[in-house]
PDB file of N, CA and C in Angstrom:
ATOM      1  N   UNK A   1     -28.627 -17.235  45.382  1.00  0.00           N
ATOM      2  CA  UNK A   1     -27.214 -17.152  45.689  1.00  0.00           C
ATOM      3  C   UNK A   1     -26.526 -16.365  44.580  1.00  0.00           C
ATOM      4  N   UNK A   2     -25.499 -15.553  45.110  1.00  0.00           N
ATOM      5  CA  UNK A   2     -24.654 -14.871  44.171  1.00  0.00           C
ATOM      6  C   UNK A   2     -23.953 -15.403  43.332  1.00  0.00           C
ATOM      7  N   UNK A   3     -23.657 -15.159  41.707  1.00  0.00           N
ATOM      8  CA  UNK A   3     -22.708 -15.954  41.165  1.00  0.00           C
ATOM      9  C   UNK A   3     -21.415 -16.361  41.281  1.00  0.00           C
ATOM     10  N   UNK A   4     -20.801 -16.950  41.596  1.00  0.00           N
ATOM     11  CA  UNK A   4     -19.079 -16.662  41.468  1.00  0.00           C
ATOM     12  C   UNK A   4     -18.376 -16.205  40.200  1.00  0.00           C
ATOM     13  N   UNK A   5     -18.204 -14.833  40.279  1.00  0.00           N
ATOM     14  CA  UNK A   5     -17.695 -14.351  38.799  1.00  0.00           C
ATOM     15  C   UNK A   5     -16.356 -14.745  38.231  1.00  0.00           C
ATOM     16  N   UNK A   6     -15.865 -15.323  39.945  1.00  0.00           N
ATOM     17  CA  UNK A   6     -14.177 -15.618  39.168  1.00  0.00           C
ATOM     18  C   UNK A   6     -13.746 -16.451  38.164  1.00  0.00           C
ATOM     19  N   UNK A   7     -12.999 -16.048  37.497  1.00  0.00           N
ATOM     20  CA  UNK A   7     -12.514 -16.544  36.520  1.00  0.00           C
ATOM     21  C   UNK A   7     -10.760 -17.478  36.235  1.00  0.00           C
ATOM     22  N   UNK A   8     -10.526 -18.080  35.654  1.00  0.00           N
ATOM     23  CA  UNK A   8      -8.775 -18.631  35.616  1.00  0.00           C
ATOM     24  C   UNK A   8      -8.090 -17.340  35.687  1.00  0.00           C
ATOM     25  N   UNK A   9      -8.268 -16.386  35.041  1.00  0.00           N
ATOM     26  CA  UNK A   9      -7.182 -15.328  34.507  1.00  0.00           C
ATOM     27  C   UNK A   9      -7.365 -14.779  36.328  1.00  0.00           C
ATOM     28  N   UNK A  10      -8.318 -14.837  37.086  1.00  0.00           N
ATOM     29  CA  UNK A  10      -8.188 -13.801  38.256  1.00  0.00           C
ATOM     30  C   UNK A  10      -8.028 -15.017  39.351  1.00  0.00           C
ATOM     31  N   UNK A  11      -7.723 -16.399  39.273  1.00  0.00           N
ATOM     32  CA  UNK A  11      -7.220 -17.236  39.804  1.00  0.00           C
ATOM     33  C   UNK A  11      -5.565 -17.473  39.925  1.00  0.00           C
ATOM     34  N   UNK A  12      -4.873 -17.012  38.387  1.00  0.00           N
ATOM     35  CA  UNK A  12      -3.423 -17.176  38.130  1.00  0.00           C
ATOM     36  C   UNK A  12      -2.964 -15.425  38.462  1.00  0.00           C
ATOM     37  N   UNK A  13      -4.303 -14.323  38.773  1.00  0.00           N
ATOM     38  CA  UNK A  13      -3.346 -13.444  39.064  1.00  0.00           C
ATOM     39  C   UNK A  13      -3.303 -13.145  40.436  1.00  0.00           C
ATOM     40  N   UNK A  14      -4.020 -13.944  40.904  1.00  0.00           N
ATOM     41  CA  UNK A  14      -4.446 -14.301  42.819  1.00  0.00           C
ATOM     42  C   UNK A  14      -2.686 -15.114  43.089  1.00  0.00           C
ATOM     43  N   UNK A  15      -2.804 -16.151  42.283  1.00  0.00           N
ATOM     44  CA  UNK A  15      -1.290 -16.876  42.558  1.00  0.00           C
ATOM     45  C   UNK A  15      -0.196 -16.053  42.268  1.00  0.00           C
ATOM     46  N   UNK A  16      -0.340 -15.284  41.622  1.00  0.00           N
ATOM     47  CA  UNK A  16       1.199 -14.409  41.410  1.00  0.00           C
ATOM     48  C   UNK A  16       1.596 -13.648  42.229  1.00  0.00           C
ATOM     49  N   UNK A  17       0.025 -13.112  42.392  1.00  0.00           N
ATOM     50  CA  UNK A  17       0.668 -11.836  43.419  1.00  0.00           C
ATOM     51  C   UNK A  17       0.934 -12.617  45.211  1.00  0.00           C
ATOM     52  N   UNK A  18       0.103 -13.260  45.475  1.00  0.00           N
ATOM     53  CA  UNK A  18       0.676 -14.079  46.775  1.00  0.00           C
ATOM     54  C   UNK A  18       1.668 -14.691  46.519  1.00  0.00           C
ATOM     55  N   UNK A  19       1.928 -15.309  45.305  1.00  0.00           N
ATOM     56  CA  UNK A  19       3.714 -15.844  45.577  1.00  0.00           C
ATOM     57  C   UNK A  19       4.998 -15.137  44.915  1.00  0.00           C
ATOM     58  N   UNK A  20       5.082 -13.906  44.820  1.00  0.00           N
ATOM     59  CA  UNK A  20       5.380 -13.186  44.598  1.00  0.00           C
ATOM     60  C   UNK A  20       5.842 -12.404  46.186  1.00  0.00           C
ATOM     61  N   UNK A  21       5.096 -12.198  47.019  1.00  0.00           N
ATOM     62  CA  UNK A  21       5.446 -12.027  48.054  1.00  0.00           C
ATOM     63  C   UNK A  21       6.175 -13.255  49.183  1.00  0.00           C
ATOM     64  N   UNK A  22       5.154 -14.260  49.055  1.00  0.00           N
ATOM     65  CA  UNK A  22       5.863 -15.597  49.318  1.00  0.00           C
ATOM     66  C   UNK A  22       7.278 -15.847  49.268  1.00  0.00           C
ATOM     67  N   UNK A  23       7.768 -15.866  48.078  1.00  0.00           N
ATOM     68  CA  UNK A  23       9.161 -15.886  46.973  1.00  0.00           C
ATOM     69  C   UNK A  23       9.988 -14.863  48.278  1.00  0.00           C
ATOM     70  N   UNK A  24       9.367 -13.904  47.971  1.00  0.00           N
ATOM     71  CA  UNK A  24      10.579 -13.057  48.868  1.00  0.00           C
ATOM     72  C   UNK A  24      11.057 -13.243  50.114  1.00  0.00           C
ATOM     73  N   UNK A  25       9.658 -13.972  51.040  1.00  0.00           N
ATOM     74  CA  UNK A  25      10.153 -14.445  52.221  1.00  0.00           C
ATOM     75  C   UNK A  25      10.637 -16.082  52.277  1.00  0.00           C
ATOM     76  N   UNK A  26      10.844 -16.416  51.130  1.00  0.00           N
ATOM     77  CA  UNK A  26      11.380 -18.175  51.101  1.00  0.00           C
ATOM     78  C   UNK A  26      12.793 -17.587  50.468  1.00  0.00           C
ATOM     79  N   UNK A  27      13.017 -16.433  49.807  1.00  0.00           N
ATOM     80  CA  UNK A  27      14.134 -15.868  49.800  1.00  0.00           C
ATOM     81  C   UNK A  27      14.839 -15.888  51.151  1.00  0.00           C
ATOM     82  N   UNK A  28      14.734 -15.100  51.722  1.00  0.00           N
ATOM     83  CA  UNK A  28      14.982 -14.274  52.861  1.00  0.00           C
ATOM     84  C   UNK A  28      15.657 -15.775  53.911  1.00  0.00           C
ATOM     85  N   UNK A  29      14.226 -16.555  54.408  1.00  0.00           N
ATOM     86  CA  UNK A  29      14.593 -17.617  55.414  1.00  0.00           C
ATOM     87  C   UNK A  29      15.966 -18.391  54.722  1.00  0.00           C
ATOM     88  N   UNK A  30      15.508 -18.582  52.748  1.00  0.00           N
ATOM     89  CA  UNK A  30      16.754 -19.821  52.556  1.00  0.00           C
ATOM     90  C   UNK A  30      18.283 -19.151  52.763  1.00  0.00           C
ATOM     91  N   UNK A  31      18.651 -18.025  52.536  1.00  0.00           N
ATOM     92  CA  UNK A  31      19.909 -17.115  52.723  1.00  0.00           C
ATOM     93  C   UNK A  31      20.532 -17.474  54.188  1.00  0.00           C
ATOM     94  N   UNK A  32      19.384 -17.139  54.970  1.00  0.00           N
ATOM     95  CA  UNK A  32      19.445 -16.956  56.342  1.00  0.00           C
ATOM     96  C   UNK A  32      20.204 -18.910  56.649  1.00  0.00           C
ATOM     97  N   UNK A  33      19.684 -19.651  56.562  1.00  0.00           N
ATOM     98  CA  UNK A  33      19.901 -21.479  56.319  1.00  0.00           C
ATOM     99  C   UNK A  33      21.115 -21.370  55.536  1.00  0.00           C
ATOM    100  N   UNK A  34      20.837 -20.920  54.440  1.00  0.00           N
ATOM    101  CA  UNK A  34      22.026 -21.544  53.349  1.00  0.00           C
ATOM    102  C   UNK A  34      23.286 -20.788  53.311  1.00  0.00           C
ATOM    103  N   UNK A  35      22.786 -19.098  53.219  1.00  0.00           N
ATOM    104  CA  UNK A  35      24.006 -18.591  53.009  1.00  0.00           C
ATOM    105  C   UNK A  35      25.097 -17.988  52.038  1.00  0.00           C
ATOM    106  N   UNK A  36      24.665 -18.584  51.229  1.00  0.00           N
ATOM    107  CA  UNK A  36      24.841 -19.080  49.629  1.00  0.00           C
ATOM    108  C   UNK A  36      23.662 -18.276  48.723  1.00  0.00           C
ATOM    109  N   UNK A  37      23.492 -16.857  47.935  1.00  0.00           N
ATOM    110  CA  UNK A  37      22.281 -16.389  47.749  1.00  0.00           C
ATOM    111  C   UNK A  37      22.057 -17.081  46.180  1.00  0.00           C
ATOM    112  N   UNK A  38      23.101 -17.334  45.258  1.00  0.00           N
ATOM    113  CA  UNK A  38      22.835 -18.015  44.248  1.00  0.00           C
ATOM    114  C   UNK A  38      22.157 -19.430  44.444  1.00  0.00           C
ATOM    115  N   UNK A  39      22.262 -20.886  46.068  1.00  0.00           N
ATOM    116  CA  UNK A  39      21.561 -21.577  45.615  1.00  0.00           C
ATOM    117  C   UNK A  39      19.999 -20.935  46.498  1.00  0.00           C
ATOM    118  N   UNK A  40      20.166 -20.280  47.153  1.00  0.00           N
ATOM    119  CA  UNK A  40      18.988 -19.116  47.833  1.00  0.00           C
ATOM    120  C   UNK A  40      17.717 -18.575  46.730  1.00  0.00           C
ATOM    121  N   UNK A  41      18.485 -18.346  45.403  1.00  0.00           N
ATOM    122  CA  UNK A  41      17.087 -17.825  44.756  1.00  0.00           C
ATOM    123  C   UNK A  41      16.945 -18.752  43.899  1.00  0.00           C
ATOM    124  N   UNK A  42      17.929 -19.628  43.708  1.00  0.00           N
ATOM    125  CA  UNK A  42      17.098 -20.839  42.653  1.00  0.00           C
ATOM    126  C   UNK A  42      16.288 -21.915  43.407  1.00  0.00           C
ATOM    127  N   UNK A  43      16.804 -21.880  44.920  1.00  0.00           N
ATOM    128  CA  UNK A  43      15.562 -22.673  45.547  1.00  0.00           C
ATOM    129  C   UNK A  43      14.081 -21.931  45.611  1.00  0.00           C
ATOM    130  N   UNK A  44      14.257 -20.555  45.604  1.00  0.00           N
ATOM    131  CA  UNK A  44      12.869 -19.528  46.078  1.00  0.00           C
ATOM    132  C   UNK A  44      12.425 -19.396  44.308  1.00  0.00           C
ATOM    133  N   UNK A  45      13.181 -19.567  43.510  1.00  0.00           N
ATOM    134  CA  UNK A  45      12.060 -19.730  42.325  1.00  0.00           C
ATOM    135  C   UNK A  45      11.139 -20.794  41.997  1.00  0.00           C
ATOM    136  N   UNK A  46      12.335 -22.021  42.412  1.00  0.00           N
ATOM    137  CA  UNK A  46      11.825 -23.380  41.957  1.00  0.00           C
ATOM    138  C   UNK A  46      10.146 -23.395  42.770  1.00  0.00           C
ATOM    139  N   UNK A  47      10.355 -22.838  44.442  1.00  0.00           N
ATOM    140  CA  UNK A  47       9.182 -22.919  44.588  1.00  0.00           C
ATOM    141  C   UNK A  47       8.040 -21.987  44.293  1.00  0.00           C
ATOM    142  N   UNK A  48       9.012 -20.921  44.045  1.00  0.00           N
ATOM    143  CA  UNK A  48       7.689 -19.829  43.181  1.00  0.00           C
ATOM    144  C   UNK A  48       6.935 -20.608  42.428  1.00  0.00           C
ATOM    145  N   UNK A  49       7.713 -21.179  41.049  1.00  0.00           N
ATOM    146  CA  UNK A  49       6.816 -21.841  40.265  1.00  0.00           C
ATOM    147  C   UNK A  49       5.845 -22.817  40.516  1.00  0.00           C
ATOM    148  N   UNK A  50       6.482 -23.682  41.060  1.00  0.00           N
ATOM    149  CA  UNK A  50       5.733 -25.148  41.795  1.00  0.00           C
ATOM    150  C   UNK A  50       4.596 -24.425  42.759  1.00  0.00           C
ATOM    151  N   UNK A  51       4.747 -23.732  43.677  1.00  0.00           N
ATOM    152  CA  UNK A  51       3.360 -23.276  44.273  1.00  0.00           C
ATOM    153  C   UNK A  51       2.308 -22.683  43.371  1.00  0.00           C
ATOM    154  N   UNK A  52       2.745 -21.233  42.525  1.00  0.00           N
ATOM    155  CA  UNK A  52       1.806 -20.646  41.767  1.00  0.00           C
ATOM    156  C   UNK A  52       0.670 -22.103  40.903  1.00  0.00           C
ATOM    157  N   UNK A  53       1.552 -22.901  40.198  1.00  0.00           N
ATOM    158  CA  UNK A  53       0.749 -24.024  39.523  1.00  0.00           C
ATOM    159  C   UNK A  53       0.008 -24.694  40.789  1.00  0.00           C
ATOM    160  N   UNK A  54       0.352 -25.312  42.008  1.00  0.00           N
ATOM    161  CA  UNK A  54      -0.415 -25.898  42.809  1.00  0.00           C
ATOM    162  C   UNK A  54      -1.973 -25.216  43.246  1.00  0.00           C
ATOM    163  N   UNK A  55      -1.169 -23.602  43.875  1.00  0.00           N
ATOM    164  CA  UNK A  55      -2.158 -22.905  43.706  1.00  0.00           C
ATOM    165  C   UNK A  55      -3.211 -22.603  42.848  1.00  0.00           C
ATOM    166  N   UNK A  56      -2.824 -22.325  41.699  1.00  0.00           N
ATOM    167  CA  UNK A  56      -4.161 -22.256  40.731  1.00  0.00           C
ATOM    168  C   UNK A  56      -4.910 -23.295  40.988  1.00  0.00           C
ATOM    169  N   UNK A  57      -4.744 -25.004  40.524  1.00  0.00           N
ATOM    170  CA  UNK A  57      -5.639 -25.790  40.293  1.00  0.00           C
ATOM    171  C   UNK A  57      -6.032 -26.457  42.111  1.00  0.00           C
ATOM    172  N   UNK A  58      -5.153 -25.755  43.128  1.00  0.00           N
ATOM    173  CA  UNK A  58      -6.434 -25.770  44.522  1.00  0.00           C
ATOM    174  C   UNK A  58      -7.467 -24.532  44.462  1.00  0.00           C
ATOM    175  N   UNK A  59      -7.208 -23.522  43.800  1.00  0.00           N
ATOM    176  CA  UNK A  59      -8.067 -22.600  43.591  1.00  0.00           C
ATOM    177  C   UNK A  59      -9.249 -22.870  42.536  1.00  0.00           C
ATOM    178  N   UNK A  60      -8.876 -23.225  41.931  1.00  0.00           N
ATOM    179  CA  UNK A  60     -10.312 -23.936  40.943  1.00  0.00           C
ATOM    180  C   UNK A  60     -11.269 -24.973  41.130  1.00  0.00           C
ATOM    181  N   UNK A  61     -10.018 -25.860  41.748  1.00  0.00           N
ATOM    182  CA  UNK A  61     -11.300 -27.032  42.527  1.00  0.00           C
ATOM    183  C   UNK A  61     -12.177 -25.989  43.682  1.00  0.00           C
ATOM    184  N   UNK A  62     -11.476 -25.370  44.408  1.00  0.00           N
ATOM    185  CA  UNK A  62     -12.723 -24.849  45.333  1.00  0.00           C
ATOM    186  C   UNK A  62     -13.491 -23.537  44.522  1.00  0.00           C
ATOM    187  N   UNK A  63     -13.237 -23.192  43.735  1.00  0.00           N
ATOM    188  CA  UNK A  63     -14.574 -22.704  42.886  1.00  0.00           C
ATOM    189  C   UNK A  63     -15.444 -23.340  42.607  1.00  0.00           C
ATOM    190  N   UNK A  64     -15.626 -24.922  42.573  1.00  0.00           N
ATOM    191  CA  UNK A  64     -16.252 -25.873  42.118  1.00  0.00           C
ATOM    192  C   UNK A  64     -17.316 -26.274  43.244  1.00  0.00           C
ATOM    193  N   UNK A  65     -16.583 -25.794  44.953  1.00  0.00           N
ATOM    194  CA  UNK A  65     -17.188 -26.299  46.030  1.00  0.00           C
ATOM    195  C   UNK A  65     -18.207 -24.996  46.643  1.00  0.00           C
ATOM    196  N   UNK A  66     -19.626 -25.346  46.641  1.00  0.00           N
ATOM    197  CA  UNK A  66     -20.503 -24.339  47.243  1.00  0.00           C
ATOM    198  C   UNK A  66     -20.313 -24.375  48.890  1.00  0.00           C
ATOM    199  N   UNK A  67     -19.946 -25.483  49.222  1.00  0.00           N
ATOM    200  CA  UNK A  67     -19.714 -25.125  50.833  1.00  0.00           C
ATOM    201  C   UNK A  67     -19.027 -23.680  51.067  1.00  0.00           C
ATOM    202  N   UNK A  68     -19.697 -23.097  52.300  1.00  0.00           N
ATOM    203  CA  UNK A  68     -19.393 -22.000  53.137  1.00  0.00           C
ATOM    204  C   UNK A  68     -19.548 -20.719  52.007  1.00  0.00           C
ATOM    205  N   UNK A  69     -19.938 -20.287  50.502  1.00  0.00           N
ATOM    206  CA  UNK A  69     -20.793 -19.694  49.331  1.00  0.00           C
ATOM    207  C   UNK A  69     -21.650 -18.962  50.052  1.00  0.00           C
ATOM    208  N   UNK A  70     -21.836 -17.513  50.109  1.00  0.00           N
ATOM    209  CA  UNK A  70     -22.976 -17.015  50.437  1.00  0.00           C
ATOM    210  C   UNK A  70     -24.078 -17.700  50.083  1.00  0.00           C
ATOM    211  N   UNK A  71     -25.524 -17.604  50.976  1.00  0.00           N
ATOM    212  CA  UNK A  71     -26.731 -18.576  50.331  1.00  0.00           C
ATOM    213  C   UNK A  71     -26.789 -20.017  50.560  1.00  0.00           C
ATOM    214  N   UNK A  72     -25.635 -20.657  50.978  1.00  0.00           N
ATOM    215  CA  UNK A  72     -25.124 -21.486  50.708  1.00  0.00           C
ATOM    216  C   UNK A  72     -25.488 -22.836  51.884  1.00  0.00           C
ATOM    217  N   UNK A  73     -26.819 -23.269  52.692  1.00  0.00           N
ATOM    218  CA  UNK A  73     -26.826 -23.912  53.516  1.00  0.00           C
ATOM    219  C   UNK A  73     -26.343 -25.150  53.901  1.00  0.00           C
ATOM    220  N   UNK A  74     -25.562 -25.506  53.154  1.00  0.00           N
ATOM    221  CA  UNK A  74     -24.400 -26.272  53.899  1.00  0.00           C
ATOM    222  C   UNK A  74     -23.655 -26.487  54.681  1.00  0.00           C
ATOM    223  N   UNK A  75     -23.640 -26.173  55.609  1.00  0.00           N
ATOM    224  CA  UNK A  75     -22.924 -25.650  56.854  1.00  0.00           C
ATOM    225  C   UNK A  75     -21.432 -26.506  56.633  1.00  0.00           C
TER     226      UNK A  75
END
């Protein structure tokens, strides 16, 4: 089986760049709801942050999991 080369640093830059795009569309919907773009981007940061951290450490536990791993007969 192949190694998994990934690393934290290419785990936290996996989370940035997906919530980074994320952010913009939790922008977008809260404006659209709220109306209000000042409480609009402090809600779309708060969850920027809070996801990117969730994200990383669901991304590391499944580095940990060989299920569905090339090689990997676990079905």
């Amino acid at each position: 089986m192949k190694k998994d080369s990934s690393n934290p640093k290419r785990t936290l830059a996996k989370a940035i760049s997906w919530e980074s795009i994320s952010t913009v569309v939790t922008l977008a919907i809260a404006y659209l709801f709220i109306g209000n773009l000042e409480c609009s981007v402090a809600l779309a940061l708060t969850c920027l942050v809070v996801k990117i951290i969730l994200f990383f450490y669901h991304d590391r536990i499944w580095h940990q999991i060989n299920w569905g791993k090339d090689g990997n007969n676990n079905s």
